[in-house]
N, C-alpha and C. Protein backbone atom coordinates (compact mmCIF):
# COMPACT_ATOMS: atom_id res chain seq x y z
N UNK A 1 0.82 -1.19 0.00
CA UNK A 1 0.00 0.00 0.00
C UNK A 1 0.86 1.25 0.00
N UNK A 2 2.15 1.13 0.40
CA UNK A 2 2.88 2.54 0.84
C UNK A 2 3.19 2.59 -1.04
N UNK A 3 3.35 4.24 -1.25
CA UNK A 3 3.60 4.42 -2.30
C UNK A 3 4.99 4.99 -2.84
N UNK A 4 5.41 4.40 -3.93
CA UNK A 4 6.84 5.08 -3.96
C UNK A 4 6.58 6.40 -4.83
N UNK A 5 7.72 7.61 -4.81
CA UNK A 5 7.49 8.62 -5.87
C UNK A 5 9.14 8.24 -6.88
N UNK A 6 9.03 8.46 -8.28
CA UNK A 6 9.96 8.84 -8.90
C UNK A 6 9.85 10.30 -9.88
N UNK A 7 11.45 10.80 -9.63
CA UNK A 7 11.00 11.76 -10.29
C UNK A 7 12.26 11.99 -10.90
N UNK A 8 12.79 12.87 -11.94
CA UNK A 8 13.66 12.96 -12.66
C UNK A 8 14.84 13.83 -11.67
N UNK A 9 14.52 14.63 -10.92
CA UNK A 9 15.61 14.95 -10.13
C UNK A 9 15.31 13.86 -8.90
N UNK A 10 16.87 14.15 -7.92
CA UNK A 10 16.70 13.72 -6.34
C UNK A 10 15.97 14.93 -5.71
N UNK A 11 15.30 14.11 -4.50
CA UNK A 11 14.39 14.95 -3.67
C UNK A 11 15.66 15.52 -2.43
N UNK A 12 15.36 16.75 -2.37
CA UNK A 12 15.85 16.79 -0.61
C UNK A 12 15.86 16.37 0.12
N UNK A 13 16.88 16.24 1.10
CA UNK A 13 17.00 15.56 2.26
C UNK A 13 15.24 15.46 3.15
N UNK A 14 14.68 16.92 3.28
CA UNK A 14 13.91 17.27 4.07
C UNK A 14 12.17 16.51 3.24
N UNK A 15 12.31 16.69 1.98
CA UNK A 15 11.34 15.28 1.47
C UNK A 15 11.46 14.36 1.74
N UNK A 16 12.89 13.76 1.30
CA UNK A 16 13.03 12.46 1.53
C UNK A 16 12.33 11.81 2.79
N UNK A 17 12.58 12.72 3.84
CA UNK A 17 12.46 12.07 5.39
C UNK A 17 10.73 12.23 5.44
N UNK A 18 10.19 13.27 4.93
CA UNK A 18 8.69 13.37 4.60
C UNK A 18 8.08 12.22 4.39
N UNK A 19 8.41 12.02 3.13
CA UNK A 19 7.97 10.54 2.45
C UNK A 19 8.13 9.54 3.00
N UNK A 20 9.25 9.28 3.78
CA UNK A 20 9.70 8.18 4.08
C UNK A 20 8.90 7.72 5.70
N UNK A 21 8.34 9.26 6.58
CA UNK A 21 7.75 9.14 7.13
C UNK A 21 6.51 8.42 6.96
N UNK A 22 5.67 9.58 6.05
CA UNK A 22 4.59 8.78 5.52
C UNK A 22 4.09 7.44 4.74
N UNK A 23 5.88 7.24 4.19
CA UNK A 23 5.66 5.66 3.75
C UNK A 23 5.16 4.70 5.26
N UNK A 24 6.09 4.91 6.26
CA UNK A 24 5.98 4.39 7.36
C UNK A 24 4.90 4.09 8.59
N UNK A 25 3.95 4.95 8.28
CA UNK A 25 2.57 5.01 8.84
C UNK A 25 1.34 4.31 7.83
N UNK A 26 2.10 4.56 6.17
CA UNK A 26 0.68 4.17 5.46
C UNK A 26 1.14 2.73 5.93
N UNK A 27 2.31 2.18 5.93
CA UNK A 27 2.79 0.53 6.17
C UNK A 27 1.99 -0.10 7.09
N UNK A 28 1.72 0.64 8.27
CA UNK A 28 1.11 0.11 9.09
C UNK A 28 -0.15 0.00 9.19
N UNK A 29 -0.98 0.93 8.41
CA UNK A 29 -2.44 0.71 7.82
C UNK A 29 -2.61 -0.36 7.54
N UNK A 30 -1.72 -0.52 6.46
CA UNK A 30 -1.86 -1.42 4.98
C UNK A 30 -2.16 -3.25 5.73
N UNK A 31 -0.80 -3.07 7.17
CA UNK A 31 -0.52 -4.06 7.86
C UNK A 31 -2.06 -4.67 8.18
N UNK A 32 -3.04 -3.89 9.24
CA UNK A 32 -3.69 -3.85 9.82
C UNK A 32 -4.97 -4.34 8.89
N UNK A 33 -4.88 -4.31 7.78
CA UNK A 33 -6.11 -4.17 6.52
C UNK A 33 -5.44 -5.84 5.79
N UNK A 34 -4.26 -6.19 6.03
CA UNK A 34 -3.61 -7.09 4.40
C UNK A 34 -4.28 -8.80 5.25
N UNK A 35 -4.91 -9.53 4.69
CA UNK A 35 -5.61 -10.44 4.34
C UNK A 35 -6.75 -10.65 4.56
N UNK A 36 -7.61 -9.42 5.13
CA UNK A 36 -8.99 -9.31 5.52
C UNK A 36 -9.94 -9.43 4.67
N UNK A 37 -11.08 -10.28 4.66
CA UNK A 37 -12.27 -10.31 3.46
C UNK A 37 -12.92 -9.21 3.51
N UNK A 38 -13.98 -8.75 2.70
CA UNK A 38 -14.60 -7.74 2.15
C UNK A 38 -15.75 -7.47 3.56
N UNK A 39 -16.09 -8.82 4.16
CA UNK A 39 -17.25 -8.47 4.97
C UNK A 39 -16.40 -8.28 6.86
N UNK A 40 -14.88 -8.55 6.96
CA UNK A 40 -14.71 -8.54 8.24
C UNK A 40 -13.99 -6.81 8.05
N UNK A 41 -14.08 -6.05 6.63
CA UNK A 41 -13.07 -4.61 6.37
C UNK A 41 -14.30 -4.07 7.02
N UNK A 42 -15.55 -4.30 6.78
CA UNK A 42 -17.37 -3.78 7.54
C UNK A 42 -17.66 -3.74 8.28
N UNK A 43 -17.11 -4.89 9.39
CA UNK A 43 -17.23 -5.32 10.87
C UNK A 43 -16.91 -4.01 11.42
N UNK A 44 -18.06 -3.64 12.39
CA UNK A 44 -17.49 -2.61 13.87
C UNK A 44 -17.41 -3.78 14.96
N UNK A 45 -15.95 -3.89 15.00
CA UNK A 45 -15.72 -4.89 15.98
C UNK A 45 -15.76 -4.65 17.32
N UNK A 46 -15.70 -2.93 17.56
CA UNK A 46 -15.93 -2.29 19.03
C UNK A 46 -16.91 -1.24 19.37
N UNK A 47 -17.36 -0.97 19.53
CA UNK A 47 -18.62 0.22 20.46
C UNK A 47 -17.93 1.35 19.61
N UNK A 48 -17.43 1.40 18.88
CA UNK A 48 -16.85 2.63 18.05
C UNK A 48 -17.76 2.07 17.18
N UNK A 49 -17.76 3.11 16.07
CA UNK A 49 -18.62 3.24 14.95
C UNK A 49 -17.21 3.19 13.50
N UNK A 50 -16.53 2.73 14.04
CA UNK A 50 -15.49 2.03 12.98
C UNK A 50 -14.92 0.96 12.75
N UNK A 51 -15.05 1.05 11.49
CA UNK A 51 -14.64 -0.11 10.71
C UNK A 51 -13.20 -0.62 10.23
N UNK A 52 -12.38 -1.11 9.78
CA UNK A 52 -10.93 -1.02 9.04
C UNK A 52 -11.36 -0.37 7.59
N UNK A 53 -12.28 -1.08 6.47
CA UNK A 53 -12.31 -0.13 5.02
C UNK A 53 -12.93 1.26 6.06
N UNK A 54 -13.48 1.36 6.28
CA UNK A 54 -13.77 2.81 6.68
C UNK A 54 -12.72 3.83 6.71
N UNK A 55 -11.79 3.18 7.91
CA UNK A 55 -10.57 3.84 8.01
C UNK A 55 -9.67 4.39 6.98
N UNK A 56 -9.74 3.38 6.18
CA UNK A 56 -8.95 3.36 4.69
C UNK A 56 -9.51 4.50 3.96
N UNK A 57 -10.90 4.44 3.80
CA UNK A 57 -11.57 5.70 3.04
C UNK A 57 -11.42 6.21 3.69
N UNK A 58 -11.39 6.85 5.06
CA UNK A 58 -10.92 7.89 5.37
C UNK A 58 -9.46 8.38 5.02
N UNK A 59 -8.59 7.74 5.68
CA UNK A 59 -7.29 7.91 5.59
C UNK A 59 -7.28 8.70 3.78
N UNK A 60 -7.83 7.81 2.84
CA UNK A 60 -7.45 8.13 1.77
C UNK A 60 -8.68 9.73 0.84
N UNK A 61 -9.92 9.85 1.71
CA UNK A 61 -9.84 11.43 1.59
C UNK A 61 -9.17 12.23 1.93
N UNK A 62 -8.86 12.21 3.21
CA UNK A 62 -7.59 12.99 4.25
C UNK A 62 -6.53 13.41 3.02
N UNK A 63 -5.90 12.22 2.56
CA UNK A 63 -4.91 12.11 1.32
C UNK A 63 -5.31 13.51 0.24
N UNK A 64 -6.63 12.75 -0.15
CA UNK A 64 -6.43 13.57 -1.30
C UNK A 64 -7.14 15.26 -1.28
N UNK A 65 -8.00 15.50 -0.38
CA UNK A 65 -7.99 16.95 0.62
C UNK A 65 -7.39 17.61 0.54
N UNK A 66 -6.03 17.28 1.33
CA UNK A 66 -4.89 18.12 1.46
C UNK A 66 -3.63 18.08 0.18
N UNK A 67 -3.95 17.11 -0.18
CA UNK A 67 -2.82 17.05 -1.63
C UNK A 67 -3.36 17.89 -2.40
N UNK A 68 -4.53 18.32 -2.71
CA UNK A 68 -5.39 19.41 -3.60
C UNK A 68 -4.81 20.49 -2.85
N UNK A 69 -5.02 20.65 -1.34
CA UNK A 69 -5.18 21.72 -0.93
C UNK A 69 -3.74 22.25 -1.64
N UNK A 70 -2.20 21.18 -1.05
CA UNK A 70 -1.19 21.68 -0.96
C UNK A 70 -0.86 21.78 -3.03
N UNK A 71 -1.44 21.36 -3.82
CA UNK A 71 -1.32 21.87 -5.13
C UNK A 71 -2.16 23.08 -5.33
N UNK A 72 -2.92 22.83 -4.84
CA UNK A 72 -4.42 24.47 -5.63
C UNK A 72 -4.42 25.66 -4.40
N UNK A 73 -4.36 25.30 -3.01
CA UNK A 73 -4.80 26.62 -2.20
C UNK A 73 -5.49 26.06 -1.94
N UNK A 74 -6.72 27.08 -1.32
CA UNK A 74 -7.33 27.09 -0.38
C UNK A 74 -8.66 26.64 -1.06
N UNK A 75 -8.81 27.10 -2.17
CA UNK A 75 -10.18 26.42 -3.19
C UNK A 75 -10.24 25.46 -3.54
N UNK A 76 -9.45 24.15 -2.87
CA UNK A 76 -9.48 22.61 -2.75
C UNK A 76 -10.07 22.39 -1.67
N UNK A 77 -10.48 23.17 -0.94
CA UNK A 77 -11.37 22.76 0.51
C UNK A 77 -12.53 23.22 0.38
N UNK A 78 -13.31 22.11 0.52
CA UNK A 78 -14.96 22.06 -0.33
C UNK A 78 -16.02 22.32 1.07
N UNK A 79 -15.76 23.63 1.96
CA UNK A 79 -16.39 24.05 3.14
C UNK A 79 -17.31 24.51 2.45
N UNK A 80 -18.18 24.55 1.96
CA UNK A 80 -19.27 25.72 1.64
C UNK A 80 -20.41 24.93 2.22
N UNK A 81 -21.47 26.34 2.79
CA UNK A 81 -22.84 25.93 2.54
C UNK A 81 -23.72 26.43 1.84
N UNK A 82 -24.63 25.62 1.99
CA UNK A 82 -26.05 25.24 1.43
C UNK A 82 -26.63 27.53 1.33
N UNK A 83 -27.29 27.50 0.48
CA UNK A 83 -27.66 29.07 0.77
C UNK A 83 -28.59 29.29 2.01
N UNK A 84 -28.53 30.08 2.43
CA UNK A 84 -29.43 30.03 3.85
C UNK A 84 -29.23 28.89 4.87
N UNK A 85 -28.23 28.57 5.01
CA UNK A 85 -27.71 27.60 6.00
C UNK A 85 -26.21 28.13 6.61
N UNK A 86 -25.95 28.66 8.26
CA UNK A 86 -25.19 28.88 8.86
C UNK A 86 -24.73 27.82 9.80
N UNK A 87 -23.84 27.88 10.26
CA UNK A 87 -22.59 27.35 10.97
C UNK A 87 -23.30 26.73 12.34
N UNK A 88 -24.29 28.10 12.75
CA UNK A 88 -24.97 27.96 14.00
C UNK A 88 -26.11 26.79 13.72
N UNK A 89 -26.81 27.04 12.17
CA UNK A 89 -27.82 26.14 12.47
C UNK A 89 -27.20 24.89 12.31
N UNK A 90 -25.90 24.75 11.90
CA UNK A 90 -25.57 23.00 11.65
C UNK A 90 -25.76 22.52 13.15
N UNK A 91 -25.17 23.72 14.09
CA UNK A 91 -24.29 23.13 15.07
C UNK A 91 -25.77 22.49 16.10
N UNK A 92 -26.92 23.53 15.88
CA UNK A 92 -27.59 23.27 16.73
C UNK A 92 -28.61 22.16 15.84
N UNK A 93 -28.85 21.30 15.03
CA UNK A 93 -29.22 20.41 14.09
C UNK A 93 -30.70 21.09 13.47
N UNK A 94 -30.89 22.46 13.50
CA UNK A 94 -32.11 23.04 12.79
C UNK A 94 -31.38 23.57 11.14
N UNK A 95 -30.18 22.64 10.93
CA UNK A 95 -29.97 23.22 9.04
C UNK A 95 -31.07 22.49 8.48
N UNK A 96 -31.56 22.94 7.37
CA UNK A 96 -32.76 22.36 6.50
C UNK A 96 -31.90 21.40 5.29
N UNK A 97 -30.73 21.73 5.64
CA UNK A 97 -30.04 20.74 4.19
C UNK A 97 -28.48 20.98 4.78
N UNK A 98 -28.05 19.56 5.00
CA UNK A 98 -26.29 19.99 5.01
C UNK A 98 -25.78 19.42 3.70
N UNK A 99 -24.72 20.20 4.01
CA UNK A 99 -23.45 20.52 2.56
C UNK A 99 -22.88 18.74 2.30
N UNK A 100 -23.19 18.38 0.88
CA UNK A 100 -22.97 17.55 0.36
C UNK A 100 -21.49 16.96 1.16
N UNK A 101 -20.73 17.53 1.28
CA UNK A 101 -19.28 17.26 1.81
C UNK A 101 -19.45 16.90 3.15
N UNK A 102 -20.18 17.34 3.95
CA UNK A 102 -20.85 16.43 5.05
C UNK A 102 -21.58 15.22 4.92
N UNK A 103 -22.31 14.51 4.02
CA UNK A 103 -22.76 13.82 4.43
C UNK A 103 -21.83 12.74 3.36
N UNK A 104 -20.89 13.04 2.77
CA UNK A 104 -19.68 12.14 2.24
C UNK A 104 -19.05 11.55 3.36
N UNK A 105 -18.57 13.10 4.15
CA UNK A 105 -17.81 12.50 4.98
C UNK A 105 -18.27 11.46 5.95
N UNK A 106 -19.41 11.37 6.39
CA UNK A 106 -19.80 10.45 7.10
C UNK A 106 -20.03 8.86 6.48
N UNK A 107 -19.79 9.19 4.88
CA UNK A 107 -19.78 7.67 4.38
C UNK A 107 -18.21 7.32 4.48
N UNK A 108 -17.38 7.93 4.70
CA UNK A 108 -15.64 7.61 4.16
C UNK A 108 -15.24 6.83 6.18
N UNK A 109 -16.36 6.61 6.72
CA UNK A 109 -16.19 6.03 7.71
C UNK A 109 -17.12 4.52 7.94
N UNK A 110 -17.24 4.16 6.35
CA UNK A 110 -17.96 2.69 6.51
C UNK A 110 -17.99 2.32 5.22
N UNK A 111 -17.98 0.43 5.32
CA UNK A 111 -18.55 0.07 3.95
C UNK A 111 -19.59 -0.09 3.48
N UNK A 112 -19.51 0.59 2.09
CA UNK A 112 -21.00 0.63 1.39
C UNK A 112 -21.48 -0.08 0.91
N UNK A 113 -22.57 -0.76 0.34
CA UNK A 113 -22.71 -1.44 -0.39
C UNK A 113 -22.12 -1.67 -1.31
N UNK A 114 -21.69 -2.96 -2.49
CA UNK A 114 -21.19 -2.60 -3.31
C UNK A 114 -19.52 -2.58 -3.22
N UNK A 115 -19.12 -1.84 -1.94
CA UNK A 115 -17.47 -1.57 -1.83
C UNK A 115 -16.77 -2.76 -1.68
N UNK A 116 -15.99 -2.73 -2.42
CA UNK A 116 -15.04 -4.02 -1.71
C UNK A 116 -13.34 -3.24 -0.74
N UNK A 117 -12.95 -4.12 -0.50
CA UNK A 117 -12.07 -4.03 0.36
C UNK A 117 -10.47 -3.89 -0.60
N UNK A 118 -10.21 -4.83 -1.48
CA UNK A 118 -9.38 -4.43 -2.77
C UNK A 118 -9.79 -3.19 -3.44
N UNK A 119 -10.99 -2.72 -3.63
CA UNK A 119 -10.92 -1.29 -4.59
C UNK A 119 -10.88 -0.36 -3.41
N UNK A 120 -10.84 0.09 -2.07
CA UNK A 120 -10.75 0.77 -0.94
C UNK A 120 -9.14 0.98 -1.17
N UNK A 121 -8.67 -0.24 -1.21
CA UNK A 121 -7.31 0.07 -1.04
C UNK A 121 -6.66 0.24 -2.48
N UNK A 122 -6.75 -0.09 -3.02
CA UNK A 122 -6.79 0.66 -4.66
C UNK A 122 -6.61 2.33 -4.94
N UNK A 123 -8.07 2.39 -4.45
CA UNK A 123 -8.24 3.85 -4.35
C UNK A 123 -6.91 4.54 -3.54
N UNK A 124 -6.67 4.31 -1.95
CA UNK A 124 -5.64 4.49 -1.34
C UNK A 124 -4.43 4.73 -1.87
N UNK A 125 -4.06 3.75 -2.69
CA UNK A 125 -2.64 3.29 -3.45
C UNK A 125 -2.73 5.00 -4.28
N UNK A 126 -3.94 4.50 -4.93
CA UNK A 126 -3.75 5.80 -5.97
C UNK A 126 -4.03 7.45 -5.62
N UNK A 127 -4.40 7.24 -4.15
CA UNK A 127 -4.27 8.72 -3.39
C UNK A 127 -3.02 8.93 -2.66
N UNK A 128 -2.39 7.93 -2.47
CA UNK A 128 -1.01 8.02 -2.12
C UNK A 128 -0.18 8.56 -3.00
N UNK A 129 0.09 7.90 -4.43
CA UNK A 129 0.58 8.12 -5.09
C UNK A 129 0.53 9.57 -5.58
N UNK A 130 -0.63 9.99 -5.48
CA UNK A 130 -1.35 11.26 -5.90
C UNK A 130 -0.23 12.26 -4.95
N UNK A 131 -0.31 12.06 -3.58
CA UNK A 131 -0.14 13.09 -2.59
C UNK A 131 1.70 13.01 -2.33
N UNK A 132 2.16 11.76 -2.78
CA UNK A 132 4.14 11.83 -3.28
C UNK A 132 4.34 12.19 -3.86
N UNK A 133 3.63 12.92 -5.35
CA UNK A 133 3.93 13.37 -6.71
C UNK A 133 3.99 14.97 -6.00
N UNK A 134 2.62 15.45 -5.25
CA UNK A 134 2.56 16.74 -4.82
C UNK A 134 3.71 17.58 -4.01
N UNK A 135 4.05 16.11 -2.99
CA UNK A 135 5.18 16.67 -2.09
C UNK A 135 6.25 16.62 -2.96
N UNK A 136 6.20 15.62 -3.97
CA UNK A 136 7.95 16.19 -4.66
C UNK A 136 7.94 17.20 -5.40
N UNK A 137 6.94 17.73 -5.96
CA UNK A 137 6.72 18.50 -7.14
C UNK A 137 6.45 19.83 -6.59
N UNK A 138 6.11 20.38 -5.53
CA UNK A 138 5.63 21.39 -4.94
C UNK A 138 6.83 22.40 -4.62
N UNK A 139 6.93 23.64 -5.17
CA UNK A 139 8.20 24.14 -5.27
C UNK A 139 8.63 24.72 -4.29
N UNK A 140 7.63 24.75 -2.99
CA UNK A 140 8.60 25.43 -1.54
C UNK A 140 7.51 25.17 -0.74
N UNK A 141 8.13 24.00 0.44
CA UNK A 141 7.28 23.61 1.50
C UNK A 141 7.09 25.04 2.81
N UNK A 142 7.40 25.88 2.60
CA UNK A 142 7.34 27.13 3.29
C UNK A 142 6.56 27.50 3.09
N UNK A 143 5.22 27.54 1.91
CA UNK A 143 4.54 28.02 1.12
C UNK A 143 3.16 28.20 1.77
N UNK A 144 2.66 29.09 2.29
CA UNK A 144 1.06 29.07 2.93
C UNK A 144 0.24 29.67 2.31
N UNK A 145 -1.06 28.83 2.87
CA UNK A 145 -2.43 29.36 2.39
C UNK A 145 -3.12 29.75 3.09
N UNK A 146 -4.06 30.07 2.93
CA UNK A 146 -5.34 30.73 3.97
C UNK A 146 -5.86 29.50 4.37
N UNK A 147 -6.35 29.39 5.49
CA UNK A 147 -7.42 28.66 5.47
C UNK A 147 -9.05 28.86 5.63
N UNK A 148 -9.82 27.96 5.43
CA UNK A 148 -11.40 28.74 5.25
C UNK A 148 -11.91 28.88 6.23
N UNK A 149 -12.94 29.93 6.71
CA UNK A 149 -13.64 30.68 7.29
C UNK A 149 -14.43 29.45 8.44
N UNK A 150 -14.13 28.66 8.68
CA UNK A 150 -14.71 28.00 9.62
C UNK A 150 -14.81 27.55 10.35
N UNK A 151 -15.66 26.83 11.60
CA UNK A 151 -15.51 26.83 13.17
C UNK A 151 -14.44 26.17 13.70
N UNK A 152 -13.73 25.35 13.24
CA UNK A 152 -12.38 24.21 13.67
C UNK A 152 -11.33 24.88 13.00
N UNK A 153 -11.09 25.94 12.71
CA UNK A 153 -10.04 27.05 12.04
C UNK A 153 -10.29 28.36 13.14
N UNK A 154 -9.50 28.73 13.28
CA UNK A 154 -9.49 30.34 14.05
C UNK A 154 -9.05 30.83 12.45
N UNK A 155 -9.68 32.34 13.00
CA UNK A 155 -10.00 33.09 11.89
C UNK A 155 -8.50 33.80 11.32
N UNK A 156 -8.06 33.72 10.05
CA UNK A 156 -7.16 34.35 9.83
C UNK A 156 -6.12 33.33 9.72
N UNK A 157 -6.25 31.70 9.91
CA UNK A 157 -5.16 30.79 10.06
C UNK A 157 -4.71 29.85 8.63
N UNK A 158 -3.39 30.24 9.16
CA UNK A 158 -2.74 29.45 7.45
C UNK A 158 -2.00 28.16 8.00
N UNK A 159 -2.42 27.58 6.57
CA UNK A 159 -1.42 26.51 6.88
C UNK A 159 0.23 26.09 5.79
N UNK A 160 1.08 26.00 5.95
CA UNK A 160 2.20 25.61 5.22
C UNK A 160 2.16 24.58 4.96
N UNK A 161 2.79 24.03 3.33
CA UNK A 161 2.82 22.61 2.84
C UNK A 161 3.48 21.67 3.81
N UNK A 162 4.42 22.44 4.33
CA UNK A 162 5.26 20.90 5.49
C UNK A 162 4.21 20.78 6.33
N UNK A 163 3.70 21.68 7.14
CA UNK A 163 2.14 21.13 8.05
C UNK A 163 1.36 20.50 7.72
N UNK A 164 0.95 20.85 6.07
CA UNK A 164 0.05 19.99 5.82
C UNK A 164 0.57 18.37 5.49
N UNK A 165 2.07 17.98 5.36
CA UNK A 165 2.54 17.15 5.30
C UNK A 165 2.83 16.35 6.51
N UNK A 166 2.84 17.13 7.41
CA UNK A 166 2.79 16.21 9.13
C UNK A 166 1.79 16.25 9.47
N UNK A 167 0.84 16.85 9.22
CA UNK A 167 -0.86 16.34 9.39
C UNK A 167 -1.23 15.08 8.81
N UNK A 168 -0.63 15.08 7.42
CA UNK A 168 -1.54 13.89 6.67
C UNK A 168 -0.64 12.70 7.61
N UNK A 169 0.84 12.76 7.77
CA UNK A 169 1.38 11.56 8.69
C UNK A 169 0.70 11.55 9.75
N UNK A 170 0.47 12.57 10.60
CA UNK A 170 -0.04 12.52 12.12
C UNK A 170 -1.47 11.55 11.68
N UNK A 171 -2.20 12.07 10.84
CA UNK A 171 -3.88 11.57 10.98
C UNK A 171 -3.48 9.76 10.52
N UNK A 172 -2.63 9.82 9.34
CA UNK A 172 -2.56 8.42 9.08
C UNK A 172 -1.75 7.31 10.05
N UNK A 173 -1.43 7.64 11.24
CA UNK A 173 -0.54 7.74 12.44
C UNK A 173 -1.50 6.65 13.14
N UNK A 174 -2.41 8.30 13.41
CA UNK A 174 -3.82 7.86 14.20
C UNK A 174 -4.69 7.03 13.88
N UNK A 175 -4.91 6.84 12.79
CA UNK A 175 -6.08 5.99 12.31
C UNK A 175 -5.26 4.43 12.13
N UNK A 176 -3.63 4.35 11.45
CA UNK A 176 -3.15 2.88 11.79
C UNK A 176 -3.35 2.52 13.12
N UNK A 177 -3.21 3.41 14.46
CA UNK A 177 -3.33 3.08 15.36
C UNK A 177 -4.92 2.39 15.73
N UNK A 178 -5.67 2.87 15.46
CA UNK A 178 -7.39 2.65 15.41
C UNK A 178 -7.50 1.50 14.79
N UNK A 179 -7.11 0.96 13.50
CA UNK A 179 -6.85 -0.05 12.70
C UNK A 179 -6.19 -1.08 13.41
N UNK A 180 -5.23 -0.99 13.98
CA UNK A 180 -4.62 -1.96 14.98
C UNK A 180 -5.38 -2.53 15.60
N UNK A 181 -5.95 -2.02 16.34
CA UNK A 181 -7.11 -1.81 17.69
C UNK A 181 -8.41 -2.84 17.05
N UNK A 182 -8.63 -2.22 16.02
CA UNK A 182 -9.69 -2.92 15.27
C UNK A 182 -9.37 -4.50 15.05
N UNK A 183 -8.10 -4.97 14.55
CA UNK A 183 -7.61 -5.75 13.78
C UNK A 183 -7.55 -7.04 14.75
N UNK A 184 -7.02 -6.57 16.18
CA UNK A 184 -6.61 -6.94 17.19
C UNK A 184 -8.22 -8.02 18.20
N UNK A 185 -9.49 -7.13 17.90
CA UNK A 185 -10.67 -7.29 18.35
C UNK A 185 -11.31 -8.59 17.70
N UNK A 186 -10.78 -7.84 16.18
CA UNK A 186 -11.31 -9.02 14.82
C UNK A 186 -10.55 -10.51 15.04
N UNK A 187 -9.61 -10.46 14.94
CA UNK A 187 -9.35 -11.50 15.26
C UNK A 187 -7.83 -11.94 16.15
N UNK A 188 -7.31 -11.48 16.51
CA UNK A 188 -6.21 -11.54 17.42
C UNK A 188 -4.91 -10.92 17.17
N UNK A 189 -4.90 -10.10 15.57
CA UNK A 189 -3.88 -10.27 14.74
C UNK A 189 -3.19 -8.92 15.08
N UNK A 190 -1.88 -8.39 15.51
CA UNK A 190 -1.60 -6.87 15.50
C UNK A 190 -0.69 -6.75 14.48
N UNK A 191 -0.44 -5.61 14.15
CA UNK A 191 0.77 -5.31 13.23
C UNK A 191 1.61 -5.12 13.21
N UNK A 192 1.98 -5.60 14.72
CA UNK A 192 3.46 -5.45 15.25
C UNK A 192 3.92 -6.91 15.67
């Protein structure tokens, strides 16, 4: 599952160790997910409301989120709402319609019908791949953006491509860890 990048020059030291990070966390996903059938990737094996493919779709929006973000800016982050729908009414559950990107996200935490557990991680492979091309290709990890106007952001806050590059390790960190946990419940197996 971990993805390699090639590219016609050598990367910097300070990529290299990037990548090599994030090779190192997707490994342990991959660990936690590699001989599981399609119906035990579905299993909520604990009082959590997660799954292992879940995780994976998550892990692998996370991926490709911020790989947009860190190629395009800030107009790769699909915060908008609905017209006549505020922040307040989400929070207090009187919105009359939430933002399509909400109710995705709540699918990238289960399997769907239909999903299998090979095209989950497929997809992965190829959001990985997606988000090594960005970090090598991206011409100055110093580089910040705005971020958008909303409640889990303080106002006015940017983020830099290397942040957004120890975020995507930190979250894929967290969720191998969750995956473990999961894996461990399912059937005895850890990834260590």
């Amino acid at each position: 599952m971990a993805a390699t990048t090639t590219t016609s020059t050598p990367l910097d030291p300070e990529r290299t160790d990037l990548l090599g990070a994030l090779a190192s966390v997707r490994g342990a996903l991959a660990a936690a997910v590699a001989g599981l059938g399609d119906g035990e990737a579905g299993q909520r094996p604990t009082v959590s409301a997660l799954c292992l493919g879940g995780l994976v779709k998550h892990v692998t929006a996370v991926e490709e989120l911020w790989a947009r973000f860190m190629a395009e800016g800030p107009s790769a982050l699909p915060f908008d709402l609905p017209d006549g729908v505020t922040w307040a009414d989400i929070a207090a559950g009187t919105a009359r319609e939430l933002p399509r990107w909400m109710t995705e996200r709540a699918d990238e935490f289960r399997m769907l019908p239909g999903e299998t557990l090979a095209g989950v991680v497929e997809r992965y492979e190829e959001a990985a791949a997606r988000t090594d091309e960005v970090i090598a290709s991206v011409p100055d990890l110093s580089t910040t953006y705005a971020l958008p106007e909303v409640p889990w952001h303080a106002p006015g806050e940017v983020r830099s491509v290397r942040r957004v590059i120890a975020h995507i390790i930190a979250e894929t960190a967290q969720h191998a860890g969750h995956a473990d946990i999961l894996r461990e419940t399912l059937d005895g197996r850890t990834a260590s």
